[in-house]
N, C-alpha and C. Protein backbone atom coordinates (compact mmCIF):
# COMPACT_ATOMS: atom_id res chain seq x y z
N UNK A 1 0.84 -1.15 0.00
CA UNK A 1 0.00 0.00 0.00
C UNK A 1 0.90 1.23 0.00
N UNK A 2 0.67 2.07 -0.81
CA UNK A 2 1.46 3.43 -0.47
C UNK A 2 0.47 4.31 -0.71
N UNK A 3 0.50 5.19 0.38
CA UNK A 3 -0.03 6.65 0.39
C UNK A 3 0.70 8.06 -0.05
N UNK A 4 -0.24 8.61 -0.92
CA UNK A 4 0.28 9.63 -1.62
C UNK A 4 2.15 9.55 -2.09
N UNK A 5 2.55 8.27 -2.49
CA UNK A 5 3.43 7.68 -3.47
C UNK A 5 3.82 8.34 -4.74
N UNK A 6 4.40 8.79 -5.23
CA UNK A 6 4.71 8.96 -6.40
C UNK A 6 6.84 9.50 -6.76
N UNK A 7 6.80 9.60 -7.70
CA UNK A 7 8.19 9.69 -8.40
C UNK A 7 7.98 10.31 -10.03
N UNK A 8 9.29 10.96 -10.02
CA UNK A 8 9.25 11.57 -11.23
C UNK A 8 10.94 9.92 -11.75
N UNK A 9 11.19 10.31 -13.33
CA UNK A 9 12.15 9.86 -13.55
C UNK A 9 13.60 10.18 -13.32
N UNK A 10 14.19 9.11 -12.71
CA UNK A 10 15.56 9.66 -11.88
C UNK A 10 16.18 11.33 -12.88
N UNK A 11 16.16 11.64 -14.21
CA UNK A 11 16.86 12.08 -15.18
C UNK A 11 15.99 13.60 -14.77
N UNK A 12 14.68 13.27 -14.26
CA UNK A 12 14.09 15.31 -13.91
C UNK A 12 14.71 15.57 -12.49
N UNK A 13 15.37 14.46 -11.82
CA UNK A 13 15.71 14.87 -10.42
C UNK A 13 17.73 15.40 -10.50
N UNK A 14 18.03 14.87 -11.50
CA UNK A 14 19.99 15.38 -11.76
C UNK A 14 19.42 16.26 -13.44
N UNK A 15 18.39 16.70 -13.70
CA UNK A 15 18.73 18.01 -14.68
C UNK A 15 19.28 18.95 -14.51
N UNK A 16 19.28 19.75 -13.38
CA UNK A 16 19.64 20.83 -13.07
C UNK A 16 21.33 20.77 -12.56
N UNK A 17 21.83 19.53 -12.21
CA UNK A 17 22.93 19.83 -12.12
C UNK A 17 24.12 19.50 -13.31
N UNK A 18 25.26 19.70 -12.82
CA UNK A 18 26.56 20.20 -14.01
C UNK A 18 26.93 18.76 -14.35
N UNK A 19 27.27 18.76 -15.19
CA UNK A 19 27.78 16.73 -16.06
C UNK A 19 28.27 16.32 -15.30
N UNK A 20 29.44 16.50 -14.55
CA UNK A 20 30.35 15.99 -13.68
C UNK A 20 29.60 15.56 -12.40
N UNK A 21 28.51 15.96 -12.04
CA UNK A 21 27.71 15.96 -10.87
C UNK A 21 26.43 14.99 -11.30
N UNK A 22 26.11 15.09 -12.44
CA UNK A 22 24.85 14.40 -13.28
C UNK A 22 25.28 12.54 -13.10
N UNK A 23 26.89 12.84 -13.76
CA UNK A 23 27.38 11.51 -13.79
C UNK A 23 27.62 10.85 -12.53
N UNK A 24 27.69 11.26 -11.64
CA UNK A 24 27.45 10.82 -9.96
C UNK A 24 26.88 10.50 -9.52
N UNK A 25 25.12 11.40 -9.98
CA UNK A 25 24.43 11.43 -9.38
C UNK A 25 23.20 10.46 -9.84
N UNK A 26 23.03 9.71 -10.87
CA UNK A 26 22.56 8.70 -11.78
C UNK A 26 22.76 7.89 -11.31
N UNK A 27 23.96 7.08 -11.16
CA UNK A 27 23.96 5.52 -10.19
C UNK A 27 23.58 5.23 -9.22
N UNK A 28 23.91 6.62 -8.39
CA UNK A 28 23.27 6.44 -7.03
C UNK A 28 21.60 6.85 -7.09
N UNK A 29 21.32 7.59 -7.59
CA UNK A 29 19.54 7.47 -7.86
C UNK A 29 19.16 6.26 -8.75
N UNK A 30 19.54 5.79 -9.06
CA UNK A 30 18.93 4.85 -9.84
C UNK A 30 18.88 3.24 -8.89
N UNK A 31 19.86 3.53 -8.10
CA UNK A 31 19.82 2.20 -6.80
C UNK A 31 18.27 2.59 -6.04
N UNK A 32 17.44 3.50 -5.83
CA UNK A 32 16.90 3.98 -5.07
C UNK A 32 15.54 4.49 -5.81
N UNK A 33 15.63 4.05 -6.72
CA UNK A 33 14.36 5.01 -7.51
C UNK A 33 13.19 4.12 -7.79
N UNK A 34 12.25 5.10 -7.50
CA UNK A 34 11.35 4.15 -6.85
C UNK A 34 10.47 3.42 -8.09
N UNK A 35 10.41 4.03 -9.62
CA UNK A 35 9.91 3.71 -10.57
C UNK A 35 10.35 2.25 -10.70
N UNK A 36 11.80 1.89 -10.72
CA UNK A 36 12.63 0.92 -10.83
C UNK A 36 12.26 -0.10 -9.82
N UNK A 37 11.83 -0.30 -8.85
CA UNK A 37 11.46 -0.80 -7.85
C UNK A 37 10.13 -1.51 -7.74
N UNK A 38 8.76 -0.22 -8.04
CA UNK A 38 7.85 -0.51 -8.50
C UNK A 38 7.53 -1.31 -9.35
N UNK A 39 8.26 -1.51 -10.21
CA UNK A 39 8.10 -2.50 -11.50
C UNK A 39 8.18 -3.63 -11.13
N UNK A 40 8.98 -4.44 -9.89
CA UNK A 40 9.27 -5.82 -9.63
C UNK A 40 8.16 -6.41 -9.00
N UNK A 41 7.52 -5.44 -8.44
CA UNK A 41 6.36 -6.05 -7.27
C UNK A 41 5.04 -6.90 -8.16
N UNK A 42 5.27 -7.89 -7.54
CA UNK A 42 3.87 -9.02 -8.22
C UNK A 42 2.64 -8.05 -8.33
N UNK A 43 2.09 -8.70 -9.44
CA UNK A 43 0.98 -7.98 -9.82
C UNK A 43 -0.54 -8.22 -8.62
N UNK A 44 -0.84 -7.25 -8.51
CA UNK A 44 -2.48 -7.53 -7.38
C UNK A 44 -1.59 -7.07 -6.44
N UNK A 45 -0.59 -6.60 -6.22
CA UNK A 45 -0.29 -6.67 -4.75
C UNK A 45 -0.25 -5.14 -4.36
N UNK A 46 -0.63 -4.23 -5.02
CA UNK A 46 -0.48 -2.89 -5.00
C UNK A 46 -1.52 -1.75 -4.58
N UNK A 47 -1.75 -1.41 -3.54
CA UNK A 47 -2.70 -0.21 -2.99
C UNK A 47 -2.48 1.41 -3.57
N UNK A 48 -2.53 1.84 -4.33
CA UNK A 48 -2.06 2.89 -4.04
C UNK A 48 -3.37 3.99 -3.85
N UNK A 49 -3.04 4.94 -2.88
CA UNK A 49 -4.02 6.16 -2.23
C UNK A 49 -3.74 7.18 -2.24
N UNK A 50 -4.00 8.09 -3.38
CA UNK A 50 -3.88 9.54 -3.51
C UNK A 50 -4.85 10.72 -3.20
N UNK A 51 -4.40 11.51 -3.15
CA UNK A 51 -5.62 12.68 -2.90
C UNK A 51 -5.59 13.33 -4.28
N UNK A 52 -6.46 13.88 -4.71
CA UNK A 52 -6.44 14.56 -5.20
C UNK A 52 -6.28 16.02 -5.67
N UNK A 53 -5.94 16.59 -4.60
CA UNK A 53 -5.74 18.21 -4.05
C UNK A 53 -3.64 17.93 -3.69
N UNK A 54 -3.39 17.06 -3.72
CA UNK A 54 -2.04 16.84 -3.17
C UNK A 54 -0.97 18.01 -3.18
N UNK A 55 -0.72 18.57 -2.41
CA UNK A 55 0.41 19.76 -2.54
C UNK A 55 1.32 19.76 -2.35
N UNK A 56 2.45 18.42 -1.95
CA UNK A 56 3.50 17.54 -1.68
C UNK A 56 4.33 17.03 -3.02
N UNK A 57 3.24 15.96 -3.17
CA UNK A 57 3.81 15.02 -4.57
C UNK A 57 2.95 15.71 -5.66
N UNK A 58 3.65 16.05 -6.64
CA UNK A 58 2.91 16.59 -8.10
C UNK A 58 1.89 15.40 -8.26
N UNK A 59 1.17 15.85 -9.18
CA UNK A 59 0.30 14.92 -9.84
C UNK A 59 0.88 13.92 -10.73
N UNK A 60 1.52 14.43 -11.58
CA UNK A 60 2.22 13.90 -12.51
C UNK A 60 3.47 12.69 -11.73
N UNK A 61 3.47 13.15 -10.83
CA UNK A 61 4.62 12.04 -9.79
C UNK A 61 4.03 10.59 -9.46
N UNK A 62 2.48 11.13 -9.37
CA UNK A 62 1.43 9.87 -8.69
C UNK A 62 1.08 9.59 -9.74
N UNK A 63 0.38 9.85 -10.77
CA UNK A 63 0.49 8.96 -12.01
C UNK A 63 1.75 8.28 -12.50
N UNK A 64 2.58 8.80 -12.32
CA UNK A 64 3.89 7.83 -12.98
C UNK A 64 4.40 6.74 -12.24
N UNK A 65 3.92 6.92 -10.64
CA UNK A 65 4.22 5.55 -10.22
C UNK A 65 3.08 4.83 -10.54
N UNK A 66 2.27 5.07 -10.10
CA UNK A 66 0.95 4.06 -10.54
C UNK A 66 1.18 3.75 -12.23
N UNK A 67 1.28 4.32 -13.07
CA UNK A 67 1.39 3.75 -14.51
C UNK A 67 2.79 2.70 -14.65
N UNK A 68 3.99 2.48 -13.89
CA UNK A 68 5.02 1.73 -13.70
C UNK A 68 4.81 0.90 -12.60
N UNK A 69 3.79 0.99 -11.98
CA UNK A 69 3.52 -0.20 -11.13
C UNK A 69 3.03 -1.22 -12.03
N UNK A 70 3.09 -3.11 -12.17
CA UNK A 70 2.46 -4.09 -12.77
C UNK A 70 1.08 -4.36 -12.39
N UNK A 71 0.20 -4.49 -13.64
CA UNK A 71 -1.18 -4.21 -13.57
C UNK A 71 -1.55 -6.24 -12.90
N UNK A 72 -2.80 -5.96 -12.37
CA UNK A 72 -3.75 -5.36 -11.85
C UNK A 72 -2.97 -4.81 -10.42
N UNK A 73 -3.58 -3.97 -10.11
CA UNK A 73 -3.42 -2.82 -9.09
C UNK A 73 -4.80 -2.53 -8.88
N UNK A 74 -4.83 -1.76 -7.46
CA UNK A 74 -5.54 -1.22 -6.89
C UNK A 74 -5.33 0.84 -6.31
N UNK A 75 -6.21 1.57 -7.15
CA UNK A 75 -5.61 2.77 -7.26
C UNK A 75 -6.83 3.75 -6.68
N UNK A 76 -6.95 4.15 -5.91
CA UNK A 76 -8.03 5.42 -5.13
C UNK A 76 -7.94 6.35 -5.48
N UNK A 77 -8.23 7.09 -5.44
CA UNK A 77 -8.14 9.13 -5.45
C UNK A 77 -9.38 9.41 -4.34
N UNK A 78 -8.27 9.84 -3.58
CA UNK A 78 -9.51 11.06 -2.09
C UNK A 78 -9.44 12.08 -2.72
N UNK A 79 -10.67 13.24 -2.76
CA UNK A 79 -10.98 14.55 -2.39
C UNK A 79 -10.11 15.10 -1.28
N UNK A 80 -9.41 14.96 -1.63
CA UNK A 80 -7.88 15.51 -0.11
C UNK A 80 -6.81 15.90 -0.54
N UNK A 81 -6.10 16.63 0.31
CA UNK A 81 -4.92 16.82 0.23
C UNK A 81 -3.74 15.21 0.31
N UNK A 82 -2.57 16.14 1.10
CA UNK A 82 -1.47 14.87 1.16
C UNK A 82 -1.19 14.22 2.19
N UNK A 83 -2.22 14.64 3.06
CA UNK A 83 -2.51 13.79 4.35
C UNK A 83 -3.78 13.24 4.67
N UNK A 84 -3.22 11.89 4.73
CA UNK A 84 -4.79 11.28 4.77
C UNK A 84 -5.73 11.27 5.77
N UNK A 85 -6.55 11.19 5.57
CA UNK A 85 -7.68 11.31 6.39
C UNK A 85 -8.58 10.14 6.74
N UNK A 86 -9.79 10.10 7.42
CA UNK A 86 -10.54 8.43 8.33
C UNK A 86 -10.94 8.21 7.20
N UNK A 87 -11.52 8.32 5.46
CA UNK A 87 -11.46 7.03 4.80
C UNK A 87 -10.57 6.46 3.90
N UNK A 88 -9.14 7.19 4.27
CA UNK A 88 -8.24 6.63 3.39
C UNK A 88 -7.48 5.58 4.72
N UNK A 89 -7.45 5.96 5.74
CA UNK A 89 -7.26 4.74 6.75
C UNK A 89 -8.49 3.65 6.99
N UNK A 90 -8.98 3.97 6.44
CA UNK A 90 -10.42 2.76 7.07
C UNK A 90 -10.20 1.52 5.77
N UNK A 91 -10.18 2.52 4.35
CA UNK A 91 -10.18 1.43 3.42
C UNK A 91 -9.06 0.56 3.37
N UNK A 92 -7.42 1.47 4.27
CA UNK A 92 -6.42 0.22 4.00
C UNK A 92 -6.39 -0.22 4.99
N UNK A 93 -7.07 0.01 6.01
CA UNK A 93 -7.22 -1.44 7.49
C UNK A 93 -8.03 -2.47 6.43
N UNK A 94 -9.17 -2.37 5.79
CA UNK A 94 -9.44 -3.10 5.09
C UNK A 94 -9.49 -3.81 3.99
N UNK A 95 -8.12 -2.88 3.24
CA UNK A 95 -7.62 -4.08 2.04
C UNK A 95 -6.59 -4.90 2.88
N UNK A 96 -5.71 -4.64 3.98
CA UNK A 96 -4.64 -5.05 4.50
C UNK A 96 -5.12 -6.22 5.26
N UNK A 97 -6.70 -6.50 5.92
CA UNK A 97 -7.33 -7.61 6.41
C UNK A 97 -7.46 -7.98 5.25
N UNK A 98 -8.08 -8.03 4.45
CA UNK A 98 -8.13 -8.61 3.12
C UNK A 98 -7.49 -9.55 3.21
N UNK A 99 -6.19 -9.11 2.84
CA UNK A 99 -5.20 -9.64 1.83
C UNK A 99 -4.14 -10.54 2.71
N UNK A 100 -4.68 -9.97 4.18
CA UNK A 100 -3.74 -10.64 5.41
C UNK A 100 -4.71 -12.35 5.23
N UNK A 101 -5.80 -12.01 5.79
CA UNK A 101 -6.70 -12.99 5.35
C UNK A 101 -7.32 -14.11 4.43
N UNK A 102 -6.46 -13.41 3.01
CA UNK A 102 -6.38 -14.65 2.50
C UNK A 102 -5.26 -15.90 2.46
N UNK A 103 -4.29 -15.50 3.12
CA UNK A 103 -2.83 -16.30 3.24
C UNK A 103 -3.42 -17.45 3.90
């Protein structure tokens, strides 16, 4: 499950800096990036819970993990900001029984 989750591609986070610093700074984001990561996780196994008002993570951040996450997934949008609120906790006490529950 991740709440208000998202990532841009490692390459918009070392634009701004100088080649010498770019080339540094690529290996080590790329150990860590969460697009790259996202991709391995078995499919169905994925919550993700956004708001829609989010003033934290761009929009464009939360679509790009959710579109690099492996489908089927499970994807919300609250009427909220980037802190969640009692039905974005209620629904993942209850995908998390869920899914605890079927093991």
């Amino acid at each position: 499950m991740l709440i208000s989750g998202g990532a841009d591609p490692v390459a918009a986070y070392v634009r701004g800096a100088g080649p010498a610093l770019r080339e540094q700074l690529i290996p080590l984001l790329q150990q860590v990036d969460p697009l790259r990561w996202i991709r391995q996780a078995r499919p169905g196994t994925i919550f993700f819970q956004d708001g829609k008002r989010d003033e934290v993570v761009p929009h464009r951040a939360l679509v790009g993990l959710i579109r690099a996450a492996p489908k089927p997934q499970r994807v919300r949008w609250y009427d909220t900001s980037h802190s969640p609120n009692g039905r974005e906790q209620t629904d993942a006490i209850a995908w998390l029984a869920k899914r605890l529950g079927a093991r």
